[in-house]
PDB file of N, CA and C in Angstrom:
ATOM      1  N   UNK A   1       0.173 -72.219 140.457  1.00  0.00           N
ATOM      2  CA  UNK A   1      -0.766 -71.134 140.640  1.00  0.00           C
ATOM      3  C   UNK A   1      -1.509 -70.851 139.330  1.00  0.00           C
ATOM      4  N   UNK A   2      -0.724 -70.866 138.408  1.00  0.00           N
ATOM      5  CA  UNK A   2      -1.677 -70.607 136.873  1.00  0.00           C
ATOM      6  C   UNK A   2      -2.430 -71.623 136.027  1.00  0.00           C
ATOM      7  N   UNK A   3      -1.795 -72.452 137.150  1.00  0.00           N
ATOM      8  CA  UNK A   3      -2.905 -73.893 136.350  1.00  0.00           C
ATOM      9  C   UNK A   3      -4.261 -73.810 137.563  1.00  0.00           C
ATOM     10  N   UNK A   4      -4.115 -73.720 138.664  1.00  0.00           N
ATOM     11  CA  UNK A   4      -5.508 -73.538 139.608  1.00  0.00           C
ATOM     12  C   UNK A   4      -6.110 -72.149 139.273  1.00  0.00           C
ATOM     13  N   UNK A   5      -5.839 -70.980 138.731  1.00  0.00           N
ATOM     14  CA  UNK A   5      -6.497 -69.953 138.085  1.00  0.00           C
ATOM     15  C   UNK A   5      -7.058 -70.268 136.460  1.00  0.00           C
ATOM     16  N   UNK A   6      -6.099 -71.287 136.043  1.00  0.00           N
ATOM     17  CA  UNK A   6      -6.825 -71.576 134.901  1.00  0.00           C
ATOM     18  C   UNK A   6      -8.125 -73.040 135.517  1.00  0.00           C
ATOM     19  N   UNK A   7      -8.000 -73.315 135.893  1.00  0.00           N
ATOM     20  CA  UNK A   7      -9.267 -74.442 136.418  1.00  0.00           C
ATOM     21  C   UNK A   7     -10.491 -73.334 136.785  1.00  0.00           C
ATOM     22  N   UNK A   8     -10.054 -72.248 137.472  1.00  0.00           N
ATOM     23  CA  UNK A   8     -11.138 -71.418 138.125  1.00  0.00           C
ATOM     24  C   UNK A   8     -11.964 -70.585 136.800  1.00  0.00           C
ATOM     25  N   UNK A   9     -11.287 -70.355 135.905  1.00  0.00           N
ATOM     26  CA  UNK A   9     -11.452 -69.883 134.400  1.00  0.00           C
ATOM     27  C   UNK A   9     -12.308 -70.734 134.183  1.00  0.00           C
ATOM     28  N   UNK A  10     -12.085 -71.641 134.001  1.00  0.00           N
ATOM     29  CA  UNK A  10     -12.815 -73.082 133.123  1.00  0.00           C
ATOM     30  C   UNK A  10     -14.417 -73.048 133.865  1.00  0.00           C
ATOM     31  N   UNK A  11     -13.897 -73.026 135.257  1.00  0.00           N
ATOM     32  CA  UNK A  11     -15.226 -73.802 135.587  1.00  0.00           C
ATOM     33  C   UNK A  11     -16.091 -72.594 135.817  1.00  0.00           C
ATOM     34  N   UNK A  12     -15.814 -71.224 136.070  1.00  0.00           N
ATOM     35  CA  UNK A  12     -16.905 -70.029 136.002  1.00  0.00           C
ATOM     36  C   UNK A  12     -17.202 -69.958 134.446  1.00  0.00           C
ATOM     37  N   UNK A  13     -16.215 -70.699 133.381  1.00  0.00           N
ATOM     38  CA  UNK A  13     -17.072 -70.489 131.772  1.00  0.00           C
ATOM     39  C   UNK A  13     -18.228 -71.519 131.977  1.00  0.00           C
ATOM     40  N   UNK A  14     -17.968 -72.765 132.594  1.00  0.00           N
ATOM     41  CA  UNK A  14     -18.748 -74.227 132.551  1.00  0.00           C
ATOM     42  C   UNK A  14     -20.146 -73.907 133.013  1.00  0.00           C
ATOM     43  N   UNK A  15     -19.994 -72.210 134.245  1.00  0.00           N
ATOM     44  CA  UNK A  15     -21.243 -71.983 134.976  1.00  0.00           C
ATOM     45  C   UNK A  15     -21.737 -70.999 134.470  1.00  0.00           C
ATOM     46  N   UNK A  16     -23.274 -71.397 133.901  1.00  0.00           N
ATOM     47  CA  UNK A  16     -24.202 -70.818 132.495  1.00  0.00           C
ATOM     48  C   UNK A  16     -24.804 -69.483 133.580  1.00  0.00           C
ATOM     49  N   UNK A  17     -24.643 -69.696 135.378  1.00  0.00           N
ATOM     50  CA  UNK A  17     -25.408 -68.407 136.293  1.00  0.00           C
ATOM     51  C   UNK A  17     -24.549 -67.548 136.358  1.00  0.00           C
ATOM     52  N   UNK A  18     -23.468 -67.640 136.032  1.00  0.00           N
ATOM     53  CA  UNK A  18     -22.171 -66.400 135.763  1.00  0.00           C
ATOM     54  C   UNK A  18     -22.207 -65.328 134.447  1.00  0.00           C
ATOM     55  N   UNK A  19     -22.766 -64.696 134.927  1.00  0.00           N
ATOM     56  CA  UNK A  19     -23.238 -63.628 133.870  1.00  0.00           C
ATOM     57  C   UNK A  19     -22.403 -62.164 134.138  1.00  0.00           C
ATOM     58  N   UNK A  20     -21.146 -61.877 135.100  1.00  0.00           N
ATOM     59  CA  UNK A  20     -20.231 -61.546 135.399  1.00  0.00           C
ATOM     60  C   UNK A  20     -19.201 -61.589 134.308  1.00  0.00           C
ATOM     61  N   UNK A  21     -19.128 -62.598 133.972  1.00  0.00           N
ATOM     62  CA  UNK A  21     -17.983 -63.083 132.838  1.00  0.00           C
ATOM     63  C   UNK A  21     -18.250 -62.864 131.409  1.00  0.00           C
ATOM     64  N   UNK A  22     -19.777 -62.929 130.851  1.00  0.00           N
ATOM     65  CA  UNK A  22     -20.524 -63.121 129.843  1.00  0.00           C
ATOM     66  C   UNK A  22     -20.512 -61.694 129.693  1.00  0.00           C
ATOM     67  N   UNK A  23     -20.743 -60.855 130.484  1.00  0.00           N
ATOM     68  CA  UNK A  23     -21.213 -59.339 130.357  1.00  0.00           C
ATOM     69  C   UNK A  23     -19.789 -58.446 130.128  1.00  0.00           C
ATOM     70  N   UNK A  24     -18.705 -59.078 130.481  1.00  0.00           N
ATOM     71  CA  UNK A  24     -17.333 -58.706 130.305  1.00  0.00           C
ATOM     72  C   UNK A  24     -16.724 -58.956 128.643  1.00  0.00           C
ATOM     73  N   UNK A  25     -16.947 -60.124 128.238  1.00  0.00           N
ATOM     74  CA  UNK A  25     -16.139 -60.769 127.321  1.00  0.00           C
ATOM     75  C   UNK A  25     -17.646 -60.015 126.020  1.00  0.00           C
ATOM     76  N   UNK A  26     -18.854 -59.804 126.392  1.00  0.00           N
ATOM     77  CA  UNK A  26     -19.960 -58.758 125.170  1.00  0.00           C
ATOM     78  C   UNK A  26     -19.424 -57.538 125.252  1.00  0.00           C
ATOM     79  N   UNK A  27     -18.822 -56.911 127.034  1.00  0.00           N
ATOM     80  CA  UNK A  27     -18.604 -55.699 126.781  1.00  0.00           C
ATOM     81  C   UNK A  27     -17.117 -55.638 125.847  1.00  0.00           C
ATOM     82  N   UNK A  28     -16.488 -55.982 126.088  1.00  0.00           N
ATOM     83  CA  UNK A  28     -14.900 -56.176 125.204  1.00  0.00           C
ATOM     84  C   UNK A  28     -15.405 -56.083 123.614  1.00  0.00           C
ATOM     85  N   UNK A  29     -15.927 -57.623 123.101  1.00  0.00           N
ATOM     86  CA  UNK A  29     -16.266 -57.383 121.821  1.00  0.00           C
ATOM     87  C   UNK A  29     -16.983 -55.958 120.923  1.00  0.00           C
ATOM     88  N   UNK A  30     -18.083 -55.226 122.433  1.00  0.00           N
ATOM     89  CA  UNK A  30     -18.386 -54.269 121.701  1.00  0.00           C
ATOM     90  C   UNK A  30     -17.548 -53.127 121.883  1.00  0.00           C
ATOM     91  N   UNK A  31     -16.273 -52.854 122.413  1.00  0.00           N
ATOM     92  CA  UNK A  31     -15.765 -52.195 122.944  1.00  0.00           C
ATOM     93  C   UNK A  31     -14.745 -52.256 121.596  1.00  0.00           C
ATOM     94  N   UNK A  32     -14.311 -53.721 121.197  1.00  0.00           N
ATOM     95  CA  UNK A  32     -13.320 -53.527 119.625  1.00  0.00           C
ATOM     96  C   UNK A  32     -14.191 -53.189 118.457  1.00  0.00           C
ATOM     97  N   UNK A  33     -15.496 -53.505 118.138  1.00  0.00           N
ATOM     98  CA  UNK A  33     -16.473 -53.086 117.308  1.00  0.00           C
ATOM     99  C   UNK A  33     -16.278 -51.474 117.172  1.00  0.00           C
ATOM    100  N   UNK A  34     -16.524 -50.454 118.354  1.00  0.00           N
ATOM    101  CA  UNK A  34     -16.373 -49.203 118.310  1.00  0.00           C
ATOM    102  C   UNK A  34     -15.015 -48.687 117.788  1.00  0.00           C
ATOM    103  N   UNK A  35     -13.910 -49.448 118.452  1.00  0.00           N
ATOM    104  CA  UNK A  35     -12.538 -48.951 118.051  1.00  0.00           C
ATOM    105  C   UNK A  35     -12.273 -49.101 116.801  1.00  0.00           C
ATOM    106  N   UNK A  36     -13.240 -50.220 115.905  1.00  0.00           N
ATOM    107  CA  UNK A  36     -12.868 -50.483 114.525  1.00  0.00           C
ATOM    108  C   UNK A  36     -13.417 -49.440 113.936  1.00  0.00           C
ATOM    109  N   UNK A  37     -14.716 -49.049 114.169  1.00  0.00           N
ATOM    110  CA  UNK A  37     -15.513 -48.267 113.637  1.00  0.00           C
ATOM    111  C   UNK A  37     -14.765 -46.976 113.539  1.00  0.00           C
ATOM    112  N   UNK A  38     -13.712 -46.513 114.788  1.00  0.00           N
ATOM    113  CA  UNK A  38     -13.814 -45.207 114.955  1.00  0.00           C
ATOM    114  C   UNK A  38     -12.593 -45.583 114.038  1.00  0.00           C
ATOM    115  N   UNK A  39     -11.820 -46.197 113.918  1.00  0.00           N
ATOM    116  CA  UNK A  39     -10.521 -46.623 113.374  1.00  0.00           C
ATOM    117  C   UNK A  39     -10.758 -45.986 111.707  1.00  0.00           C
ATOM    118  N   UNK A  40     -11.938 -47.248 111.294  1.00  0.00           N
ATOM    119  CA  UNK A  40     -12.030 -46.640 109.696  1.00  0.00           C
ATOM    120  C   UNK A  40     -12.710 -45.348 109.128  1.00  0.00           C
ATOM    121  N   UNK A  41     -13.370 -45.036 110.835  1.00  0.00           N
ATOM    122  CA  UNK A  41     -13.825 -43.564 109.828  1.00  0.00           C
ATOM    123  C   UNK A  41     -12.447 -42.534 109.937  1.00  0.00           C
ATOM    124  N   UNK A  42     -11.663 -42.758 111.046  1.00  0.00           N
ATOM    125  CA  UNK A  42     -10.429 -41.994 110.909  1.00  0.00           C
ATOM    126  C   UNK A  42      -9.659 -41.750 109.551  1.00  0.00           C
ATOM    127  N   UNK A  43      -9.200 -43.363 109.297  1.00  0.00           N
ATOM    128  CA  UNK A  43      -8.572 -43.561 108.207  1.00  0.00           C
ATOM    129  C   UNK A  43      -8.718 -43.176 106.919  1.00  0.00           C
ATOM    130  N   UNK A  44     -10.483 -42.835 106.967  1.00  0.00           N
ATOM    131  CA  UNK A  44     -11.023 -42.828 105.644  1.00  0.00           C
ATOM    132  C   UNK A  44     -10.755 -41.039 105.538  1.00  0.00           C
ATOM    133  N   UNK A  45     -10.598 -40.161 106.665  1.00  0.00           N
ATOM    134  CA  UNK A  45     -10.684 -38.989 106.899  1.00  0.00           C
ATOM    135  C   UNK A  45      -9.342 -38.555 106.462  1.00  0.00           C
ATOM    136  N   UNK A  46      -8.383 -39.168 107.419  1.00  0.00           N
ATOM    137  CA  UNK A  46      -6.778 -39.106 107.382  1.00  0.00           C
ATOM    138  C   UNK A  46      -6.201 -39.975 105.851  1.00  0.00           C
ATOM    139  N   UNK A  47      -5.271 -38.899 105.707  1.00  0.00           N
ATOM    140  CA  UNK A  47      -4.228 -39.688 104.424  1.00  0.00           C
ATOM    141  C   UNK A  47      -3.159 -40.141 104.772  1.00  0.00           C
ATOM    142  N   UNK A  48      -2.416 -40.438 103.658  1.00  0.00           N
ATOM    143  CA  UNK A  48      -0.966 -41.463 103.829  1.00  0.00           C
ATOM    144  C   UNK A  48       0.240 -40.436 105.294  1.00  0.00           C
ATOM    145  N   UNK A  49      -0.103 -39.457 105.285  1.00  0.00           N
ATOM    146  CA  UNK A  49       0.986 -39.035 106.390  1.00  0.00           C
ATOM    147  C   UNK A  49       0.870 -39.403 107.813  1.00  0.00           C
ATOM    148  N   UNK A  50      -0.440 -39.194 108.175  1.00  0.00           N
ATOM    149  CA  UNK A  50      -0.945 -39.273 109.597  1.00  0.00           C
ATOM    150  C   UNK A  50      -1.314 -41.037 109.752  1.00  0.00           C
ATOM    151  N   UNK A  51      -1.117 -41.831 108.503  1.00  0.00           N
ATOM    152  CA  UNK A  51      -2.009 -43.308 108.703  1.00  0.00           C
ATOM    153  C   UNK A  51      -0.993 -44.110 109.382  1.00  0.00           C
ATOM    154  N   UNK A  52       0.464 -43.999 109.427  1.00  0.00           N
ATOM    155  CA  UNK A  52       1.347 -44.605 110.449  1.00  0.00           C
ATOM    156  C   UNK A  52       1.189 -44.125 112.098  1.00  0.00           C
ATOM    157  N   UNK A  53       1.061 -42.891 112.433  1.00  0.00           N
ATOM    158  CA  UNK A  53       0.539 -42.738 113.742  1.00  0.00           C
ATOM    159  C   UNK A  53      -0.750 -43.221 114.150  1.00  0.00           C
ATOM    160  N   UNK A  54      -1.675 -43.545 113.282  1.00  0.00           N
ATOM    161  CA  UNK A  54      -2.974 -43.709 113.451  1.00  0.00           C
ATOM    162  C   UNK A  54      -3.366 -45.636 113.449  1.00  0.00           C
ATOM    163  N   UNK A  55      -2.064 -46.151 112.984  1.00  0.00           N
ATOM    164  CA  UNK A  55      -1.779 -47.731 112.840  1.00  0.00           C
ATOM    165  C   UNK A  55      -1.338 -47.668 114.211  1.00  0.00           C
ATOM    166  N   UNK A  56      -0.470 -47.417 114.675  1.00  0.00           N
ATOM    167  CA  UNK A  56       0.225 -47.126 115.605  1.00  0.00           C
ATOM    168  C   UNK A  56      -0.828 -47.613 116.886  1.00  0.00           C
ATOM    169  N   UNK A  57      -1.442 -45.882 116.918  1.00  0.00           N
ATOM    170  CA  UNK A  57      -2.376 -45.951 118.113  1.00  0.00           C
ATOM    171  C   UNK A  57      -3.644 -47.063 118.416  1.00  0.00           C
ATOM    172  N   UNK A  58      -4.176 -47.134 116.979  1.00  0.00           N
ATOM    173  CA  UNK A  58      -4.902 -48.596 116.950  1.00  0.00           C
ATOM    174  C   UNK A  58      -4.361 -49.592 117.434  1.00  0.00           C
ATOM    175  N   UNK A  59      -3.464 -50.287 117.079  1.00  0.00           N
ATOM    176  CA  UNK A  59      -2.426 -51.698 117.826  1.00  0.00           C
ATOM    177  C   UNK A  59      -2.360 -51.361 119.141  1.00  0.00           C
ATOM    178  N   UNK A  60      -1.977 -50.055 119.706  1.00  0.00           N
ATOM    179  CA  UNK A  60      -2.082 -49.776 121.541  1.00  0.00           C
ATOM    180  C   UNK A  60      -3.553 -49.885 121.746  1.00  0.00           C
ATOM    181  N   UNK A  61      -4.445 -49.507 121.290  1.00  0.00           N
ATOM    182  CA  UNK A  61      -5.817 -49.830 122.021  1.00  0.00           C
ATOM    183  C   UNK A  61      -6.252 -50.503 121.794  1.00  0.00           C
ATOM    184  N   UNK A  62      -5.976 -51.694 120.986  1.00  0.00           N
ATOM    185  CA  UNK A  62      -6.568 -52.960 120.812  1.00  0.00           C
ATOM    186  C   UNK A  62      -5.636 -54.076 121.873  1.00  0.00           C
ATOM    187  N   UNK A  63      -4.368 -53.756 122.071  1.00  0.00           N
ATOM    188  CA  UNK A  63      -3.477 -54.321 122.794  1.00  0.00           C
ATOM    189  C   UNK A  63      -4.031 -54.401 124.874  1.00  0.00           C
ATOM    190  N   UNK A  64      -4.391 -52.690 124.248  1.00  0.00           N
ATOM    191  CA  UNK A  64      -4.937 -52.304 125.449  1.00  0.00           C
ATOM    192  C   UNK A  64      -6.267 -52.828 126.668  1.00  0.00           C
ATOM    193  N   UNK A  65      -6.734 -52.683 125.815  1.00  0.00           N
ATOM    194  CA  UNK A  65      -8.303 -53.154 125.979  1.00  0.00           C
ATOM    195  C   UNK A  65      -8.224 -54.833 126.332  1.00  0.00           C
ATOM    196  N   UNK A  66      -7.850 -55.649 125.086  1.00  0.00           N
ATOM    197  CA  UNK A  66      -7.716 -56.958 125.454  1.00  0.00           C
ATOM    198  C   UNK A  66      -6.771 -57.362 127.502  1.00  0.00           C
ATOM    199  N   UNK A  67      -5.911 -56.336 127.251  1.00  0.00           N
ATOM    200  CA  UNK A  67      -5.281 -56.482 128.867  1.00  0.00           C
ATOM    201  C   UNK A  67      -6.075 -55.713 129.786  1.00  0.00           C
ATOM    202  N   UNK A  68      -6.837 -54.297 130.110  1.00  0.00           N
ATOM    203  CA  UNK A  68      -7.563 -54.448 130.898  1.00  0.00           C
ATOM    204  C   UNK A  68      -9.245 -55.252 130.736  1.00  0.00           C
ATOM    205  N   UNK A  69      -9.274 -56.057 129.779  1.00  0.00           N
ATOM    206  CA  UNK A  69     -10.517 -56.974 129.974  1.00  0.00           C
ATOM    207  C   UNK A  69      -9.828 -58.436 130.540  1.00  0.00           C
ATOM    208  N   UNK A  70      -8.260 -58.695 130.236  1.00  0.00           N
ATOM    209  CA  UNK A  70      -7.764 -59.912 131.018  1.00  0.00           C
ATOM    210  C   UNK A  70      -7.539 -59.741 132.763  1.00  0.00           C
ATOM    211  N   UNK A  71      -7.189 -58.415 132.968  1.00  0.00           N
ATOM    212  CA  UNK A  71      -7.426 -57.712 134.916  1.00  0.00           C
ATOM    213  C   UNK A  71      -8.557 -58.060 135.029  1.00  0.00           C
ATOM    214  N   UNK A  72      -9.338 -57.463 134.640  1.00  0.00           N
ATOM    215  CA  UNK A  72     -10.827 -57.430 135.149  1.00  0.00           C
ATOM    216  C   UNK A  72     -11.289 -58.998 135.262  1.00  0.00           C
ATOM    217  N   UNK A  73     -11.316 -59.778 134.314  1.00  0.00           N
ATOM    218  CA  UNK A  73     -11.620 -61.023 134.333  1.00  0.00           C
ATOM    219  C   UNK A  73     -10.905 -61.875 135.409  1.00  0.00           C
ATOM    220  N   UNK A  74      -9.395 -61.905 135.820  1.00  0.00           N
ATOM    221  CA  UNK A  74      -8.709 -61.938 136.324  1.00  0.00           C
ATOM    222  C   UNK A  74      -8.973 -61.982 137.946  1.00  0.00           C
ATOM    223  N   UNK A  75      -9.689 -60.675 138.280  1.00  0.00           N
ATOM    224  CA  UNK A  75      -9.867 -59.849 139.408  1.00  0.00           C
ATOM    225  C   UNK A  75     -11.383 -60.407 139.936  1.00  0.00           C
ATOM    226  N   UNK A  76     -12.278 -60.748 139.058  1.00  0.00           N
ATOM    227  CA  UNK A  76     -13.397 -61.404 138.835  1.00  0.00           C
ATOM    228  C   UNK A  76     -13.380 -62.812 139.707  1.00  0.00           C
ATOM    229  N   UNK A  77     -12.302 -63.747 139.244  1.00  0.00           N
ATOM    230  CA  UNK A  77     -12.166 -65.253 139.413  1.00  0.00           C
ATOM    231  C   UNK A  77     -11.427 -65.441 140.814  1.00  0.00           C
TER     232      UNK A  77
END
């Protein structure tokens, strides 16, 4: 089963009219762009006490995000 979902992967990347997939994997990238952004202006705000909760929550929404953009893609194919 995960090798015929990975063939189905392959060949909607292979197809340049799938703009479904393309519009997913721009929205993601700009979606970690923002989280970085919001990340370092946090950090730069917050000091050494709050920067372990704030490591913390970053690693969950970067963790995060990458798994609901793998559903969605997923759900897509």
């Amino acid at each position: 089963m995960a090798e015929n979902l990975f063939n189905k992967f392959n060949e909607s990347i292979r197809d340049v009219q799938n703009d479904k997939i393309k519009s997913i994997v721009i929205g993601l990238f700009v979606l970690l762009g923002f989280i970085i952004f919001i990340y370092s202006i946090v950090i730069g705000i917050v000091r050494e006490p709050l920067a372990s909760v704030v490591d913390a929550v970053f690693v969950a929404v970067i963790i995060g995000s990458f798994t609901l953009v793998g559903i969605i893609i997923g759900k897509r194919l």
